[in-house]
N, C-alpha and C. Protein backbone atom coordinates (compact mmCIF):
# COMPACT_ATOMS: atom_id res chain seq x y z
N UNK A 1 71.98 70.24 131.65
CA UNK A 1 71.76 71.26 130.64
C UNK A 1 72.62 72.50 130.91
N UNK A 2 73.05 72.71 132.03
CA UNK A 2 73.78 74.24 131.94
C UNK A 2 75.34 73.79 132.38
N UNK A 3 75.59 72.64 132.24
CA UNK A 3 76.85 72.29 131.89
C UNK A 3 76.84 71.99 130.89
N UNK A 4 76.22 72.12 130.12
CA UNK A 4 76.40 71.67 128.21
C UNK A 4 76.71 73.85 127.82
N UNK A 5 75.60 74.46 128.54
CA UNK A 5 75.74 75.44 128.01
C UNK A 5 77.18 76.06 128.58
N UNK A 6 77.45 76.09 129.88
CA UNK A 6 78.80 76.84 129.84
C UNK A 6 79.77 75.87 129.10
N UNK A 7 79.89 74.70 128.91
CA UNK A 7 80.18 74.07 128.13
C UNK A 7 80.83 74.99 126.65
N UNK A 8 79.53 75.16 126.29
CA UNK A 8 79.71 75.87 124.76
C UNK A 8 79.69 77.09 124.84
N UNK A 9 79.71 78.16 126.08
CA UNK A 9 80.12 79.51 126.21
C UNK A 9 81.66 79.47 126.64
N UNK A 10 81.97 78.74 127.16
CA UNK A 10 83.79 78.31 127.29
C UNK A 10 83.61 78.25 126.08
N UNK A 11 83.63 77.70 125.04
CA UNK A 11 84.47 77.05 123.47
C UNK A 11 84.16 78.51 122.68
N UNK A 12 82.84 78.95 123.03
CA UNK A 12 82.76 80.29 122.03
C UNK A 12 83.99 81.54 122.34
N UNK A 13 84.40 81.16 123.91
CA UNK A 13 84.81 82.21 124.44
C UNK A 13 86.43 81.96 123.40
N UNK A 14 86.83 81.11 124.42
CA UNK A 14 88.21 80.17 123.45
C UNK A 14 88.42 81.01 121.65
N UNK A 15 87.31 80.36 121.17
CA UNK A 15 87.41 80.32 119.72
C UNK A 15 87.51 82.16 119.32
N UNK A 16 86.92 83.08 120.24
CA UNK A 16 86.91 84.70 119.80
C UNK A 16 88.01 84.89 120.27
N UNK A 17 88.82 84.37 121.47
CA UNK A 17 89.88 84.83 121.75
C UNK A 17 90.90 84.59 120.92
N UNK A 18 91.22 83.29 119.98
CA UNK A 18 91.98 83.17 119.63
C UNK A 18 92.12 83.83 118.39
N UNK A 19 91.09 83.89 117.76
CA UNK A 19 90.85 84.73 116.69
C UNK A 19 91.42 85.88 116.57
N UNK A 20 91.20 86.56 117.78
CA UNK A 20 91.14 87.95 117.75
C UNK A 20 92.72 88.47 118.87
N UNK A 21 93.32 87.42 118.18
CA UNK A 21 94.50 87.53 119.17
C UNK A 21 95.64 88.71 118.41
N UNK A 22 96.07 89.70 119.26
CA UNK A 22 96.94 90.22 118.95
C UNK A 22 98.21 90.03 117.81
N UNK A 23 98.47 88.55 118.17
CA UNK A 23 99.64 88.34 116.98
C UNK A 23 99.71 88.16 115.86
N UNK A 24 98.40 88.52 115.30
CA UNK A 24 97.88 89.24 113.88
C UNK A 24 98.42 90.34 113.92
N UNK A 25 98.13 91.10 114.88
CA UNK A 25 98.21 92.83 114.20
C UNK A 25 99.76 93.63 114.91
N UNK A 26 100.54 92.31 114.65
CA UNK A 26 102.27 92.96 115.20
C UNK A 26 102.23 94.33 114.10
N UNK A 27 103.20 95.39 114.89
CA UNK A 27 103.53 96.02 114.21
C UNK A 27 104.74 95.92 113.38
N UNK A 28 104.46 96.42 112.00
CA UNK A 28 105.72 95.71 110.63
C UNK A 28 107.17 96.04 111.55
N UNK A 29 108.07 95.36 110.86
CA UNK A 29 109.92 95.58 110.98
C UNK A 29 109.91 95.98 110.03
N UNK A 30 109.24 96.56 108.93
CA UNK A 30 109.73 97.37 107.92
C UNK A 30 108.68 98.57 107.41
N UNK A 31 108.81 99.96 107.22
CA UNK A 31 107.45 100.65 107.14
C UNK A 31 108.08 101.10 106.09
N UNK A 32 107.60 101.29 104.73
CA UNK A 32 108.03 102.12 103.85
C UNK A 32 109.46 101.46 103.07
N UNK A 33 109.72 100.59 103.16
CA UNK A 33 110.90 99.64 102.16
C UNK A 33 112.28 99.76 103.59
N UNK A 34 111.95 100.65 104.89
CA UNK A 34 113.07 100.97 105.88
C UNK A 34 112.35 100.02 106.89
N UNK A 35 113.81 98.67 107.42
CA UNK A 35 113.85 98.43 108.63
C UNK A 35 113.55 99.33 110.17
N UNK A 36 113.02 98.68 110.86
CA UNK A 36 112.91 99.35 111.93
C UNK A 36 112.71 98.87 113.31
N UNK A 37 113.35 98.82 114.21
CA UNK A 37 112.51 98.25 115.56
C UNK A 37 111.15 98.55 115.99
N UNK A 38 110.23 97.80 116.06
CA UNK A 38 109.23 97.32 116.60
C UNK A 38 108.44 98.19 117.35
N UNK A 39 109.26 98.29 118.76
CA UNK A 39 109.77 98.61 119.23
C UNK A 39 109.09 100.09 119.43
N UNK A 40 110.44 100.67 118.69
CA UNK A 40 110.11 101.81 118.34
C UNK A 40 109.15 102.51 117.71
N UNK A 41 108.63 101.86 116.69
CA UNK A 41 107.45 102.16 116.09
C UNK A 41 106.48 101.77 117.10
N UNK A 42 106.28 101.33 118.12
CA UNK A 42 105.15 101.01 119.14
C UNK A 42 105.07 101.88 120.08
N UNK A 43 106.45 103.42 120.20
CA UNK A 43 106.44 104.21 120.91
C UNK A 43 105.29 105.06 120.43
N UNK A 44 104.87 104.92 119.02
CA UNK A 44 104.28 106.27 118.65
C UNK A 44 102.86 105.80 117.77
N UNK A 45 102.79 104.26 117.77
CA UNK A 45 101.36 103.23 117.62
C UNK A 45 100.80 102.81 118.18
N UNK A 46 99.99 102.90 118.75
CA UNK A 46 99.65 102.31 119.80
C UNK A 46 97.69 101.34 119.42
N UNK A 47 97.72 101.28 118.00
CA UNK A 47 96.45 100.72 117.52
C UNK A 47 96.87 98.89 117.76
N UNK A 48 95.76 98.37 117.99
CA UNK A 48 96.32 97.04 117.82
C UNK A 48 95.41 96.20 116.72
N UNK A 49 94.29 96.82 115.65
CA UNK A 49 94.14 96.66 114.38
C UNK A 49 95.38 96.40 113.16
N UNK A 50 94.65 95.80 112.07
CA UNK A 50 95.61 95.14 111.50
C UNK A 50 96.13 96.33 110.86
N UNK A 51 97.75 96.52 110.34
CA UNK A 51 98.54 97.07 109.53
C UNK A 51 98.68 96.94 108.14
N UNK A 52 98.51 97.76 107.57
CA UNK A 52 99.10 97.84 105.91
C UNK A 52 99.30 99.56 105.58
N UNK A 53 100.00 99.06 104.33
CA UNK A 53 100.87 100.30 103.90
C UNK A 53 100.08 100.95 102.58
N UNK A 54 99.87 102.29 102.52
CA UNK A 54 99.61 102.84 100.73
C UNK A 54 101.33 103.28 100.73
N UNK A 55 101.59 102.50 99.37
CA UNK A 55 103.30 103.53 99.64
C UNK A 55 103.42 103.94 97.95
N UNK A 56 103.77 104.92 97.99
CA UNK A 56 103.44 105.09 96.02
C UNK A 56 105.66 105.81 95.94
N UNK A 57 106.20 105.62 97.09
CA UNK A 57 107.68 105.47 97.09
C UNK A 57 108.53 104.93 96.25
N UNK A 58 109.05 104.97 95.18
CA UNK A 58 109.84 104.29 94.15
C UNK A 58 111.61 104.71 94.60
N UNK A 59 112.18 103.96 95.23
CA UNK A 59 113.82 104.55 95.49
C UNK A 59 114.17 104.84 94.28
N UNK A 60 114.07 103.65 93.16
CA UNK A 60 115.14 103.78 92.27
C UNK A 60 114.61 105.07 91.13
N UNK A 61 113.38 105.68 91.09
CA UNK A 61 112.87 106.93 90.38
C UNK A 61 113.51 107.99 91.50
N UNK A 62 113.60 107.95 92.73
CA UNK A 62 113.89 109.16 93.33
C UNK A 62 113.37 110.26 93.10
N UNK A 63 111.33 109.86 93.22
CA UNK A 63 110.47 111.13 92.76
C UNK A 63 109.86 111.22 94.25
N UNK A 64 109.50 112.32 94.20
CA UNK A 64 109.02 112.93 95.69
C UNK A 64 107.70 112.55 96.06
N UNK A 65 107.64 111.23 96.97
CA UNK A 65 106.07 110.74 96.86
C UNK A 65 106.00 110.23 98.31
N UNK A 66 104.26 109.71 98.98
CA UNK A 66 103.86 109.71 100.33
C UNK A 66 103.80 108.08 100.33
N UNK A 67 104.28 107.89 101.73
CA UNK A 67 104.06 106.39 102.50
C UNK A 67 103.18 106.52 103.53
N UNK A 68 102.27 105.74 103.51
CA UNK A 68 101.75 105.56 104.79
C UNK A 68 101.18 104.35 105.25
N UNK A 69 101.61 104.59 106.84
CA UNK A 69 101.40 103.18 107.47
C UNK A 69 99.87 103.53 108.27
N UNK A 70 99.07 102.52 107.53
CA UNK A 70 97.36 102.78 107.65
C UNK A 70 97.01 101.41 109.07
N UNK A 71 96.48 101.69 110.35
CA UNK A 71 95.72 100.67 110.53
C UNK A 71 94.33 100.31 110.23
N UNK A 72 94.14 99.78 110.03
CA UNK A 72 92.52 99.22 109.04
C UNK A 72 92.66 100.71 107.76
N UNK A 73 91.74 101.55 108.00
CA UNK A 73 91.74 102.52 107.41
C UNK A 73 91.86 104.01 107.89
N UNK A 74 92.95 103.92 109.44
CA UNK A 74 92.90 105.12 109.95
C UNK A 74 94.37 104.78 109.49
N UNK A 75 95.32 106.48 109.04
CA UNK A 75 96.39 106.46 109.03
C UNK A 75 97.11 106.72 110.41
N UNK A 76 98.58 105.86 110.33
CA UNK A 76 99.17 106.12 111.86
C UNK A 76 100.49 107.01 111.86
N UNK A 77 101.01 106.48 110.67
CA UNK A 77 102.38 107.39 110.44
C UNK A 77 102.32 107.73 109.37
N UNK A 78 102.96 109.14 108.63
CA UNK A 78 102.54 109.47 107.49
C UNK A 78 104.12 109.85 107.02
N UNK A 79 104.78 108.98 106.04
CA UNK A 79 106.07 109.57 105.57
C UNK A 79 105.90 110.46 104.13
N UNK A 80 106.85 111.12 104.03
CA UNK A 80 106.62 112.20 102.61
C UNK A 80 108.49 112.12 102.56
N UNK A 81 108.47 110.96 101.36
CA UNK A 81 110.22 110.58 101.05
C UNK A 81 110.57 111.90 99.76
N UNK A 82 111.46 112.95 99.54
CA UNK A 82 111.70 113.67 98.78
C UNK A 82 113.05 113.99 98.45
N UNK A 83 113.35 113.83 96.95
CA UNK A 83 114.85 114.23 96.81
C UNK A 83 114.80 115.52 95.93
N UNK A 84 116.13 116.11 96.40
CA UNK A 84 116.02 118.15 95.39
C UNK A 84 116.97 118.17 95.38
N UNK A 85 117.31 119.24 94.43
CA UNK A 85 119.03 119.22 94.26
C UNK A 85 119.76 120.10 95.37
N UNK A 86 118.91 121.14 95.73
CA UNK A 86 119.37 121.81 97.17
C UNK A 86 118.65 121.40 98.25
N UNK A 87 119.38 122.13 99.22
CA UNK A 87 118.76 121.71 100.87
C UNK A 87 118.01 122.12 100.92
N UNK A 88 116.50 121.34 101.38
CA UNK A 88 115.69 122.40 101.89
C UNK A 88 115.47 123.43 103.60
N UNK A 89 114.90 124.30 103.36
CA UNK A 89 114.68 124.77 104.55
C UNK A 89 113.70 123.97 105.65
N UNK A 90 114.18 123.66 106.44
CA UNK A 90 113.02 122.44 107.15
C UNK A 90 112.17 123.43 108.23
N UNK A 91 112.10 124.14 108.86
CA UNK A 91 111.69 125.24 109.31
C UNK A 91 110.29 125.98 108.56
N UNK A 92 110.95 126.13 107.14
CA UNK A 92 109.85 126.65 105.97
C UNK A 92 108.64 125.60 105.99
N UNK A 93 109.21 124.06 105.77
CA UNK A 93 108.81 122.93 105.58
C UNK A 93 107.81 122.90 106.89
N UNK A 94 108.03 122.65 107.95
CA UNK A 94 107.64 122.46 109.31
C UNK A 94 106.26 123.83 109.39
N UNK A 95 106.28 124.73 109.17
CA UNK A 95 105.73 126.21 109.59
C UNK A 95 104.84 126.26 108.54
N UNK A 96 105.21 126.09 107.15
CA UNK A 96 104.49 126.64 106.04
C UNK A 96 102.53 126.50 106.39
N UNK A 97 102.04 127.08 105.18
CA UNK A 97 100.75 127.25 104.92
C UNK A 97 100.05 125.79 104.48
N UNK A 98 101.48 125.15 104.04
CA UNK A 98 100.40 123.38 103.47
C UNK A 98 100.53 122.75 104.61
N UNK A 99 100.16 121.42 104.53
CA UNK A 99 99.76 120.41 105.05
C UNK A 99 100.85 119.61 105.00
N UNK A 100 101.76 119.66 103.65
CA UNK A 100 102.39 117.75 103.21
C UNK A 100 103.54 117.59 104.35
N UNK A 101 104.32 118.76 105.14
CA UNK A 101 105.42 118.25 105.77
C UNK A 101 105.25 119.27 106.83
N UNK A 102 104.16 119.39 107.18
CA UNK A 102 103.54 120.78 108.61
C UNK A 102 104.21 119.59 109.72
N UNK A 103 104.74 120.37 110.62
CA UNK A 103 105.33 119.66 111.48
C UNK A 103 104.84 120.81 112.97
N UNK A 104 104.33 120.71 114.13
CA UNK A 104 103.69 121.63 115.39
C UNK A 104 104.92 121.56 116.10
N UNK A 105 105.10 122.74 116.36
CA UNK A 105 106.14 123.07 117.18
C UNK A 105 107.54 122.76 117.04
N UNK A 106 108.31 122.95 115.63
CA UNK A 106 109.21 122.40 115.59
C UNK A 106 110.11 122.98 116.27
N UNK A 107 111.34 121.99 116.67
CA UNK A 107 112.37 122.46 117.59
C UNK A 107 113.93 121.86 116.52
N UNK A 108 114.67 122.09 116.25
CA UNK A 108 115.83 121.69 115.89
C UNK A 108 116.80 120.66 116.75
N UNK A 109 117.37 119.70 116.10
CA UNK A 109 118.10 118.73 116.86
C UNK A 109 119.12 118.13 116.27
N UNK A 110 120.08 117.15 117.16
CA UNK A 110 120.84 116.75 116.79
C UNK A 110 121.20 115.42 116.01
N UNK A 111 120.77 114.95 115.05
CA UNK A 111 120.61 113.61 114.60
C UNK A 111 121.93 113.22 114.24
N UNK A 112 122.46 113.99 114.11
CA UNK A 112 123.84 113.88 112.91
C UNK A 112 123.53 114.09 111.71
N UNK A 113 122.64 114.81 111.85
CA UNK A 113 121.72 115.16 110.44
C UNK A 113 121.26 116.39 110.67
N UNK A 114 120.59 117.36 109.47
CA UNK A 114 120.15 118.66 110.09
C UNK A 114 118.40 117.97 110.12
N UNK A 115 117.73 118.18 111.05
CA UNK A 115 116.62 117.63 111.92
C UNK A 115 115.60 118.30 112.41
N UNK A 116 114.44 118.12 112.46
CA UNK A 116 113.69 119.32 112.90
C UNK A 116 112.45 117.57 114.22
N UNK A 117 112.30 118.47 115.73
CA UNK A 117 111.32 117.30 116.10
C UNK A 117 109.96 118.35 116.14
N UNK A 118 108.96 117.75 116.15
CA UNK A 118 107.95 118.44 116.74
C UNK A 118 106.93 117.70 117.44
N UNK A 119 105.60 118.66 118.33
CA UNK A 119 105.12 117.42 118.98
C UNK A 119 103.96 116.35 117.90
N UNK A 120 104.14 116.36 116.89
CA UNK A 120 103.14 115.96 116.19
C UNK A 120 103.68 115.03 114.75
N UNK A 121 105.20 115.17 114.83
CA UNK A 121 106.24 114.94 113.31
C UNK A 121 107.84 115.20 113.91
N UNK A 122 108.20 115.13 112.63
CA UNK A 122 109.73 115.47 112.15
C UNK A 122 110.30 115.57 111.16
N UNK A 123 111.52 115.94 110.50
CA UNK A 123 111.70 116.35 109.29
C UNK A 123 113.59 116.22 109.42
N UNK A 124 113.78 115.16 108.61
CA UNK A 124 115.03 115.36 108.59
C UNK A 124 115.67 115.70 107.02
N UNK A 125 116.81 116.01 106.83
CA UNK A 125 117.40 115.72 105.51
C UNK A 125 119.33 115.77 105.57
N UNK A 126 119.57 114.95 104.41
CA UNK A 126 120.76 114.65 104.22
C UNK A 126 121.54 114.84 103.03
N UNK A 127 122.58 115.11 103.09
CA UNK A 127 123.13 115.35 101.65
C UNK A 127 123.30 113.73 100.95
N UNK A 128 122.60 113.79 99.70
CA UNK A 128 122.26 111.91 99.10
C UNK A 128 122.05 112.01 97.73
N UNK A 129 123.40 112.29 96.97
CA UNK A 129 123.29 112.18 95.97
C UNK A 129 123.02 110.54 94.76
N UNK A 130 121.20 111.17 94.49
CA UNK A 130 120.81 110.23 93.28
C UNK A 130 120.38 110.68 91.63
N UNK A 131 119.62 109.96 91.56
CA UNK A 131 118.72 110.42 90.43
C UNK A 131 118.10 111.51 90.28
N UNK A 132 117.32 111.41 91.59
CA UNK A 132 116.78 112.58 91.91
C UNK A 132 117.14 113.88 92.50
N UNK A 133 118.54 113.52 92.96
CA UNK A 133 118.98 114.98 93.48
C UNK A 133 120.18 114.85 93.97
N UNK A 134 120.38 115.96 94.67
CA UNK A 134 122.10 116.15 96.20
C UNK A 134 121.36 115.94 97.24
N UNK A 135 119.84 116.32 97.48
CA UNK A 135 119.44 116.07 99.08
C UNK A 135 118.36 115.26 98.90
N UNK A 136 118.32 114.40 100.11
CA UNK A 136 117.10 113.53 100.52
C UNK A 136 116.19 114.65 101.70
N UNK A 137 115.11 114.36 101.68
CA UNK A 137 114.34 115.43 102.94
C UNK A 137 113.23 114.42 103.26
N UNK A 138 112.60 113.67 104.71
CA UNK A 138 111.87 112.21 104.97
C UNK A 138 111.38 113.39 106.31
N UNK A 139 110.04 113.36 105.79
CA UNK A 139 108.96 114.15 106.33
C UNK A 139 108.51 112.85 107.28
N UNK A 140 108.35 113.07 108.73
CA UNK A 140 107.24 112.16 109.28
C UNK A 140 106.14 112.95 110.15
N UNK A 141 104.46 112.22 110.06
CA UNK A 141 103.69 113.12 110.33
C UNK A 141 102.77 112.11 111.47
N UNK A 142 102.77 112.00 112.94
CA UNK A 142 101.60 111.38 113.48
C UNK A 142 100.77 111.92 113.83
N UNK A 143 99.64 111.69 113.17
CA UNK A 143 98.26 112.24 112.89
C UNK A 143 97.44 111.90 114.11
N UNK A 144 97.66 110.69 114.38
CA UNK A 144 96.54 110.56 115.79
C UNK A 144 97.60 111.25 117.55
N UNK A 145 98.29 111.86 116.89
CA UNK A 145 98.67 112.35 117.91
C UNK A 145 97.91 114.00 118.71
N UNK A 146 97.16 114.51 118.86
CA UNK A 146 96.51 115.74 119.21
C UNK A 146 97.74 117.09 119.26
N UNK A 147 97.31 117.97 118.55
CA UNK A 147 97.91 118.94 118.28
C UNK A 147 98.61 119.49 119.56
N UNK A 148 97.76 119.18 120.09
CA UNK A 148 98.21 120.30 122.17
C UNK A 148 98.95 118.99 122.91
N UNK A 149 99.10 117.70 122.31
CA UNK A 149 99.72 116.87 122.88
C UNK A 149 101.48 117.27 122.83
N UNK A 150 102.21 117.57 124.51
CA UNK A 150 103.93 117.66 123.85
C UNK A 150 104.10 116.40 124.79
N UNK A 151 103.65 115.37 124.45
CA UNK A 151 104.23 114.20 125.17
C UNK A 151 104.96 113.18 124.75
N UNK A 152 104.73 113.10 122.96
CA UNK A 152 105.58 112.12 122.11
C UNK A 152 106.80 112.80 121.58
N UNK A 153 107.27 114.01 121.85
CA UNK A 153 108.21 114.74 121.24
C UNK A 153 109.38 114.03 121.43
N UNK A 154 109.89 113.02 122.47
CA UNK A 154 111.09 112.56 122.64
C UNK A 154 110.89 110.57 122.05
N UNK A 155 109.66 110.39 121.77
CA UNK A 155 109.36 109.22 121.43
C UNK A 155 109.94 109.56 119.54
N UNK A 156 109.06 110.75 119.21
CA UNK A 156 109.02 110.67 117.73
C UNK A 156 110.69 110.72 117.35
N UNK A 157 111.52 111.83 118.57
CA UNK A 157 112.97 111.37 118.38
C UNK A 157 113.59 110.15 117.83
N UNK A 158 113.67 109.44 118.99
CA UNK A 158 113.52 108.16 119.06
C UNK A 158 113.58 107.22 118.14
N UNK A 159 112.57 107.52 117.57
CA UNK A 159 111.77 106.96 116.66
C UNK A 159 113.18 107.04 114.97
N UNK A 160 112.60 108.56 115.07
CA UNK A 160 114.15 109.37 113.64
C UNK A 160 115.26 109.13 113.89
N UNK A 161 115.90 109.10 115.45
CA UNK A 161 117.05 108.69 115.18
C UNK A 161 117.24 107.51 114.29
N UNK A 162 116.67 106.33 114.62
CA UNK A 162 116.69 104.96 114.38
C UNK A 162 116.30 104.75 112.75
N UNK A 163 115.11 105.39 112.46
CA UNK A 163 114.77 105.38 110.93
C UNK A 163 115.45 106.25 110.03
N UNK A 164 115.56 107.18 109.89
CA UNK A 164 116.11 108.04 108.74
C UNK A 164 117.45 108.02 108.53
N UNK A 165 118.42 107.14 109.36
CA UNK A 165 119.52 106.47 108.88
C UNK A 165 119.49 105.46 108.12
N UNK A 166 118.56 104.36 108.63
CA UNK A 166 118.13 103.26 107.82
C UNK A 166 117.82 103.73 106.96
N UNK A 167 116.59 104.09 106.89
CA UNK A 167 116.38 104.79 105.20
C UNK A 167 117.54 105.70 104.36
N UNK A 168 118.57 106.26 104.87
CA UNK A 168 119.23 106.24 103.54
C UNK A 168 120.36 105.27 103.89
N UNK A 169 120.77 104.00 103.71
CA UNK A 169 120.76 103.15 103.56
C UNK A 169 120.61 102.21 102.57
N UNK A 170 118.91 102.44 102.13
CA UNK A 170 118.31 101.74 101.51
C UNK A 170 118.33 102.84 100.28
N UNK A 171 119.04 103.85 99.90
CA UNK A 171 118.38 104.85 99.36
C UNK A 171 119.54 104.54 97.66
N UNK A 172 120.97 104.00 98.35
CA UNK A 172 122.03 103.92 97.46
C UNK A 172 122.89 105.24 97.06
N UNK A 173 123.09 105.89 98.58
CA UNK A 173 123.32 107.62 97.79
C UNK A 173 124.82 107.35 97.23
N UNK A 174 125.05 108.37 96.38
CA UNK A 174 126.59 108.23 96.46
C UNK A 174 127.10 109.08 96.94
């Protein structure tokens, strides 16, 4: 009798493990219509719940709208894709009184782009003439990161170098 039962506490064990196996909840190669390493996005994810996206992003409208990469129902990365006909101030953007592209502690950098990192986001923009404008501006915001945290500041780098090229890319500027 209690080799029948570990018996069937082995098979229960088996059967939850496999279930509940990680290689469900890879993180995407693509967040927001932009390729990306893995990788990289695992510098600054660290949930291992399943992934999906709200993305209300249209390239070919080139209207100023939010992506986000949700696990279950906590958000992990928060993009804000925007095109204007002038540059914006990313500083203004980063500092201001709202919420949509508040970036903590921004510092200025070198992307080959004008760039803003902070420990919590980033904010880049490019000259990308579309529909919608002369400039692209790709707000990123990690939310589960703690405000007093400066430990992802060179991850979220990282992170922008690699994406906000790709994304315009995908953007068709001329």
């Amino acid at each position: 009798m209690n080799a029948r039962r570990i018996l069937i506490v082995l098979l229960l064990s088996i059967l939850a493990f496999s279930c509940d196996s990680p290689s469900h909840h890879e993180v995407p190669k693509a967040i927001c219509g932009t390729p990306i390493d893995p990788a990289l996005t695992r510098l600054l994810v660290t949930s291992t719940k399943e992934f999906h996206e709200y993305n209300r992003v249209e390239r070919s409208d080139a209207i100023t709208a939010p992506c986000i990469l949700l696990s279950e129902n906590d958000p992990v990365l928060e993009f804000r894709f925007s095109w204007d006909d002038t540059a914006t101030d990313l500083m203004y953007l980063a500092t201001g009184a709202g919420s949509i592209s508040r970036v903590t502690a921004p510092r200025g950098i070198n992307l080959g782009y004008k760039s803003i990192v902070g420990t919590d986001g980033a904010i880049s923009i490019a000259k990308c003439k579309t529909n919608g404008g002369d400039y692209f501006t790709l707000t990123l915001q990690v939310p589960q990161i703690s405000l007093m945290d400066h430990s992802h500041r060179k991850d979220i780098e990282k992170f922008m170098r690699a994406y906000f090229p790709a994304t315009l890319k995908t953007l068709g500027c001329k």
